[in-house]
N, C-alpha and C. Protein backbone atom coordinates (compact mmCIF):
# COMPACT_ATOMS: atom_id res chain seq x y z
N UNK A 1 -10.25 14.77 -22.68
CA UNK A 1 -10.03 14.24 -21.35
C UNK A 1 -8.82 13.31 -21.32
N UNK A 2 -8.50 12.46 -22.09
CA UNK A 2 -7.15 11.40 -22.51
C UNK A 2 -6.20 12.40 -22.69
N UNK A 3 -5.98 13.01 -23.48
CA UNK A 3 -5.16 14.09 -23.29
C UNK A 3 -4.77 14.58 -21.76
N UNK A 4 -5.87 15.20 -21.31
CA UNK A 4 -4.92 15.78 -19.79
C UNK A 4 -4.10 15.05 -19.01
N UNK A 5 -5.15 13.41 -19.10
CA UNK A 5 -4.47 12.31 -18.14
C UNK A 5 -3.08 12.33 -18.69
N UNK A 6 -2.74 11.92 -19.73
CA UNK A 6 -1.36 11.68 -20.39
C UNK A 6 -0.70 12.98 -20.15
N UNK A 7 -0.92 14.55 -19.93
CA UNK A 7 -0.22 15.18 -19.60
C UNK A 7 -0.16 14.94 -18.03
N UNK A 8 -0.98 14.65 -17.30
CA UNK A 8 -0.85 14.86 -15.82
C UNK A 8 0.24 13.86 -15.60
N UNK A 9 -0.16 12.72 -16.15
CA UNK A 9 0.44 11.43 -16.12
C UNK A 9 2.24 11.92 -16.95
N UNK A 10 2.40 12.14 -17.42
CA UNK A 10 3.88 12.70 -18.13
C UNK A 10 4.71 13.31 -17.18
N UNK A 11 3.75 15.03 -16.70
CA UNK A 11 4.36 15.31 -15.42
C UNK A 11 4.69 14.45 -14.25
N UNK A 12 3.72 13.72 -13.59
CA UNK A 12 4.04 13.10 -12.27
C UNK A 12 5.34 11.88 -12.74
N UNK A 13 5.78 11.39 -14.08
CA UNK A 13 6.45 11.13 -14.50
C UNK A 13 7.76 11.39 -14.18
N UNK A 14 8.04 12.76 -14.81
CA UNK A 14 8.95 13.52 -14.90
C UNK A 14 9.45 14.16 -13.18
N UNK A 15 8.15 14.40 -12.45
CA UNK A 15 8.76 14.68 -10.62
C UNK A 15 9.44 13.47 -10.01
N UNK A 16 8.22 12.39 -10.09
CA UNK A 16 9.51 11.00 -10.48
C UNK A 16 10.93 10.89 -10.45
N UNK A 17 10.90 11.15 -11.15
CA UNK A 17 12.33 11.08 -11.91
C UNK A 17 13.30 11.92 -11.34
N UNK A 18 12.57 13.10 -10.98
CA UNK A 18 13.56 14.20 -10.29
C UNK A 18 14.25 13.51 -8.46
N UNK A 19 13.14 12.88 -8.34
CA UNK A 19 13.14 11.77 -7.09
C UNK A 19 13.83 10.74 -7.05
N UNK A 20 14.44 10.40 -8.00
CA UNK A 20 15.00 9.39 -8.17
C UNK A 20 14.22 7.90 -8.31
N UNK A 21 12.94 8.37 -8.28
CA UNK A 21 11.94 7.34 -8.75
C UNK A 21 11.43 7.20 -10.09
N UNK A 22 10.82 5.85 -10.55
CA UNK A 22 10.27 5.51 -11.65
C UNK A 22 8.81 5.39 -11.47
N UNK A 23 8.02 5.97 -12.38
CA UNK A 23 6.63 5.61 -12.70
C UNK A 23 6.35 4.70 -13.28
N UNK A 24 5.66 3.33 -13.08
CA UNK A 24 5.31 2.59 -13.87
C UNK A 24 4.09 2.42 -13.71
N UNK A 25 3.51 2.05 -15.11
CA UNK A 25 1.92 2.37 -15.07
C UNK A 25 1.49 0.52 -15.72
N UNK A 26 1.09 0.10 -15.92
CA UNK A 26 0.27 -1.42 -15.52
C UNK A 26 -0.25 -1.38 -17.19
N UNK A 27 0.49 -2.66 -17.61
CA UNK A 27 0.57 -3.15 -19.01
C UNK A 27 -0.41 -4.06 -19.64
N UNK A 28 -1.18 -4.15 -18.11
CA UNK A 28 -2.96 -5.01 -18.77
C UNK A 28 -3.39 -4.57 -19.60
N UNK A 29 -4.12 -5.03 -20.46
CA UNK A 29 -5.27 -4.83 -21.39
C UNK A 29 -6.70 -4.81 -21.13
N UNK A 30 -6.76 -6.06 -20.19
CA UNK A 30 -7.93 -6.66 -19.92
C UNK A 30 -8.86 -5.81 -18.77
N UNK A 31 -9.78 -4.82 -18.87
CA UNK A 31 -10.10 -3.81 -17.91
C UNK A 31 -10.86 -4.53 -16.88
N UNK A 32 -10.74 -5.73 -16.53
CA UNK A 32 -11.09 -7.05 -15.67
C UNK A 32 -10.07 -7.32 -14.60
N UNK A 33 -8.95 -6.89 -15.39
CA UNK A 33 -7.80 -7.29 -14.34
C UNK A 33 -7.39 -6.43 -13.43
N UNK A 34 -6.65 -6.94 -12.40
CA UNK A 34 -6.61 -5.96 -11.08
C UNK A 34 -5.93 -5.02 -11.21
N UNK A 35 -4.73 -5.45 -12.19
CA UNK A 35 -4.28 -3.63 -11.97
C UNK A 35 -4.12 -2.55 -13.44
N UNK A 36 -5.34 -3.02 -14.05
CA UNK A 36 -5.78 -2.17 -15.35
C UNK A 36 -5.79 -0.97 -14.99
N UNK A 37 -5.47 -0.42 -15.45
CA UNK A 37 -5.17 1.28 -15.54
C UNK A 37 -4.50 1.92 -14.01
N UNK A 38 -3.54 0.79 -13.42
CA UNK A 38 -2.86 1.38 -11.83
C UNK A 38 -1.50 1.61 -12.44
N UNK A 39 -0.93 2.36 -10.89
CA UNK A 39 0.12 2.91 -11.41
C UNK A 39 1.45 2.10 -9.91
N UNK A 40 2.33 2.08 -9.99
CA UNK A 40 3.45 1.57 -9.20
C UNK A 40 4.66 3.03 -8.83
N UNK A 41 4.90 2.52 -8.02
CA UNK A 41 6.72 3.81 -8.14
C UNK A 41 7.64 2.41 -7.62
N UNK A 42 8.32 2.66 -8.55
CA UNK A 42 9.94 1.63 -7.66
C UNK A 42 10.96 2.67 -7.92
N UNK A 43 11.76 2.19 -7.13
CA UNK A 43 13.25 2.85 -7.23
C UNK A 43 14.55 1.89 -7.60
N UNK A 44 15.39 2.02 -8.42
CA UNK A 44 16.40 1.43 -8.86
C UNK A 44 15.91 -0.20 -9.57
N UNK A 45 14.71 0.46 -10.41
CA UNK A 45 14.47 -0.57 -11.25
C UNK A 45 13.51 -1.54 -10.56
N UNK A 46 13.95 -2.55 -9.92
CA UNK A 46 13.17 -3.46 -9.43
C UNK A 46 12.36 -2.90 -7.97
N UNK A 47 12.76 -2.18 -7.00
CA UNK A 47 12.39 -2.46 -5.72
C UNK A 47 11.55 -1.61 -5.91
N UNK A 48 10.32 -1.67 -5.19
CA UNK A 48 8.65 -0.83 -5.27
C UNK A 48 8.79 -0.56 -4.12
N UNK A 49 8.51 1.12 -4.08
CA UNK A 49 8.30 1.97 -3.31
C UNK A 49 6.85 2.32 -2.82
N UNK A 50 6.45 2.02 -3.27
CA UNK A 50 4.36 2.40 -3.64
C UNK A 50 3.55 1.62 -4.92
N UNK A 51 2.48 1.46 -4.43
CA UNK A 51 1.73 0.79 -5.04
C UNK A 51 1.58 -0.80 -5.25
N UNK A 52 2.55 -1.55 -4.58
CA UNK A 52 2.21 -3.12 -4.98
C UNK A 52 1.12 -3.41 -3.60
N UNK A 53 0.38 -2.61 -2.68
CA UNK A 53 -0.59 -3.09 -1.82
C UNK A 53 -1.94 -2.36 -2.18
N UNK A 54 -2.87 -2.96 -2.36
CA UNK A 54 -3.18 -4.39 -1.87
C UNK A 54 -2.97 -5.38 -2.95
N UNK A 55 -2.72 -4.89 -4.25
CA UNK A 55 -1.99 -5.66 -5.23
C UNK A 55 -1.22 -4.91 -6.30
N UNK A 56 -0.56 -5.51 -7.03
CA UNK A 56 0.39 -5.10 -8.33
C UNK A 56 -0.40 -3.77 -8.45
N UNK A 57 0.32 -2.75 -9.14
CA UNK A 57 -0.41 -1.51 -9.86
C UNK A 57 -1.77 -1.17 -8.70
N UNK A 58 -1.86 -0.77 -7.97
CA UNK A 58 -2.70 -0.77 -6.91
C UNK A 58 -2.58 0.64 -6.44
N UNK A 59 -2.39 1.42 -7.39
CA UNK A 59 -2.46 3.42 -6.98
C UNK A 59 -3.02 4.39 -8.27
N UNK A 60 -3.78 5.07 -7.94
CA UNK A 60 -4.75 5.70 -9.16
C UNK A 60 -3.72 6.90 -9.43
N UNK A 61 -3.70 7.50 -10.03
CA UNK A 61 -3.30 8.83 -10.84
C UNK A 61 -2.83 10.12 -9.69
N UNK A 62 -4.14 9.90 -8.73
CA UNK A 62 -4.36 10.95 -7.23
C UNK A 62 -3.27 10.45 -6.73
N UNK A 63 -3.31 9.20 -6.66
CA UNK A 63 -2.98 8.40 -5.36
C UNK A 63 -1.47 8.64 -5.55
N UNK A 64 -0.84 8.73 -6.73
CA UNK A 64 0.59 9.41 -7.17
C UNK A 64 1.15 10.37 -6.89
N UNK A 65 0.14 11.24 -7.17
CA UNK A 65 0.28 12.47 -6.84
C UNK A 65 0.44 12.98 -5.76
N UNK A 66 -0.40 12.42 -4.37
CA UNK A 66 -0.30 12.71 -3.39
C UNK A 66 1.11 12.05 -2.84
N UNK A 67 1.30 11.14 -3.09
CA UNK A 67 2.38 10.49 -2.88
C UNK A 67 3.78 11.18 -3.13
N UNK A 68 3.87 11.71 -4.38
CA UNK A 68 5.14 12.86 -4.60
C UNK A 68 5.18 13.96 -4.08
N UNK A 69 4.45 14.31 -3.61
CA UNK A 69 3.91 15.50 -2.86
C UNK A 69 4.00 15.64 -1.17
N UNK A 70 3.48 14.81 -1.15
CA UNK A 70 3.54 14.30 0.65
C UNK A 70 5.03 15.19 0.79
N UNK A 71 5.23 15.76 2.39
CA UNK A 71 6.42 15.72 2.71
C UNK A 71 6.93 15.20 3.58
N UNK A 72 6.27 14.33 4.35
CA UNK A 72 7.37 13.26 5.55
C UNK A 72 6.35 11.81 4.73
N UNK A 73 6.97 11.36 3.94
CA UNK A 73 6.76 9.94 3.37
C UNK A 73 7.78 9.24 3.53
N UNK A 74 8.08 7.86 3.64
CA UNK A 74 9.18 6.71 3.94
C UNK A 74 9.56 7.32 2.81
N UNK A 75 11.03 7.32 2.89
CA UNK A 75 11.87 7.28 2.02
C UNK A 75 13.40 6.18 1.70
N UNK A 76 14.36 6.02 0.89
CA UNK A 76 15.12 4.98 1.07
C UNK A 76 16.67 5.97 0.63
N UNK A 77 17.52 5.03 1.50
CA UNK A 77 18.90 5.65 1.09
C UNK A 77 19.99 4.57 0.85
N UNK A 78 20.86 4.70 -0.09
CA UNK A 78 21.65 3.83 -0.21
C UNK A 78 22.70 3.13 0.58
N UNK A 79 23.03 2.19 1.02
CA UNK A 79 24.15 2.74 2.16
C UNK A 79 25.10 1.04 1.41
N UNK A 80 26.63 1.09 1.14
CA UNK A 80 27.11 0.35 0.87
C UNK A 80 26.60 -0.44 -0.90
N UNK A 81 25.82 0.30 -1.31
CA UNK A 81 25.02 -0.17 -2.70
C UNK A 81 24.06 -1.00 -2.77
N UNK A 82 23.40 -1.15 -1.21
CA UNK A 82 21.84 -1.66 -0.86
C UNK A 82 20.78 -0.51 -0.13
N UNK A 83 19.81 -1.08 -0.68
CA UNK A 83 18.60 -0.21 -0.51
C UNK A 83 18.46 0.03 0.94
N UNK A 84 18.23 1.00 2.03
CA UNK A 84 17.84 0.89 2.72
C UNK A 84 16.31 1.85 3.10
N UNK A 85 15.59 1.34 4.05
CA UNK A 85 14.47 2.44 4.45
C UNK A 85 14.34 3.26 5.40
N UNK A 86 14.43 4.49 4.92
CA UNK A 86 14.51 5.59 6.13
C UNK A 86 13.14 6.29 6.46
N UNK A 87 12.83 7.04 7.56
CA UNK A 87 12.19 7.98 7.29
C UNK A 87 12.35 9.45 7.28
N UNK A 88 12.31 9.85 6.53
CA UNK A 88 12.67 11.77 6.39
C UNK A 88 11.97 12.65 6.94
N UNK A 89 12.77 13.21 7.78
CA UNK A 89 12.32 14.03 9.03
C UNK A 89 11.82 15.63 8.27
């Protein structure tokens, strides 16, 4: 079962990426803490695209998935070398 996650989890990784987004997955230990085993997307390093509501790491594995998948989701475009938020028609 650890196995698939880490493959599912690798792929949605890798679509990520094709997106110009990053997967980051939540560096707790403590399976107490709020965002033990959540996952984030930012884009260009710092700025979070998904997952910091209702807190840090605050999106399950699904919740990723659906998210890369979706096809009219907010999206962001660069304009002058700042982030901006669009939505894609």
């Amino acid at each position: 079962m650890e196995q698939q996650l880490k493959v599912h989890e690798n792929r949605l990784r890798r679509a990520a990426n094709r997106q110009g987004l990053m997967l980051l997955k939540s560096r707790a230990r403590d399976p107490r803490s709020r965002g033990y085993g959540g996952y984030m997307i930012a884009a260009d390093g710092n700025f979070i695209v998904a997952g910091a509501h209702p807190h840090a790491y605050g999106m399950s594995i699904d919740d990723v998935d659906r998210f890369l998948k979706a096809p009219n989701r907010p999206g962001y475009s660069k304009v002058q070398g700042k982030l901006r938020w669009a939505v894609s028609q």
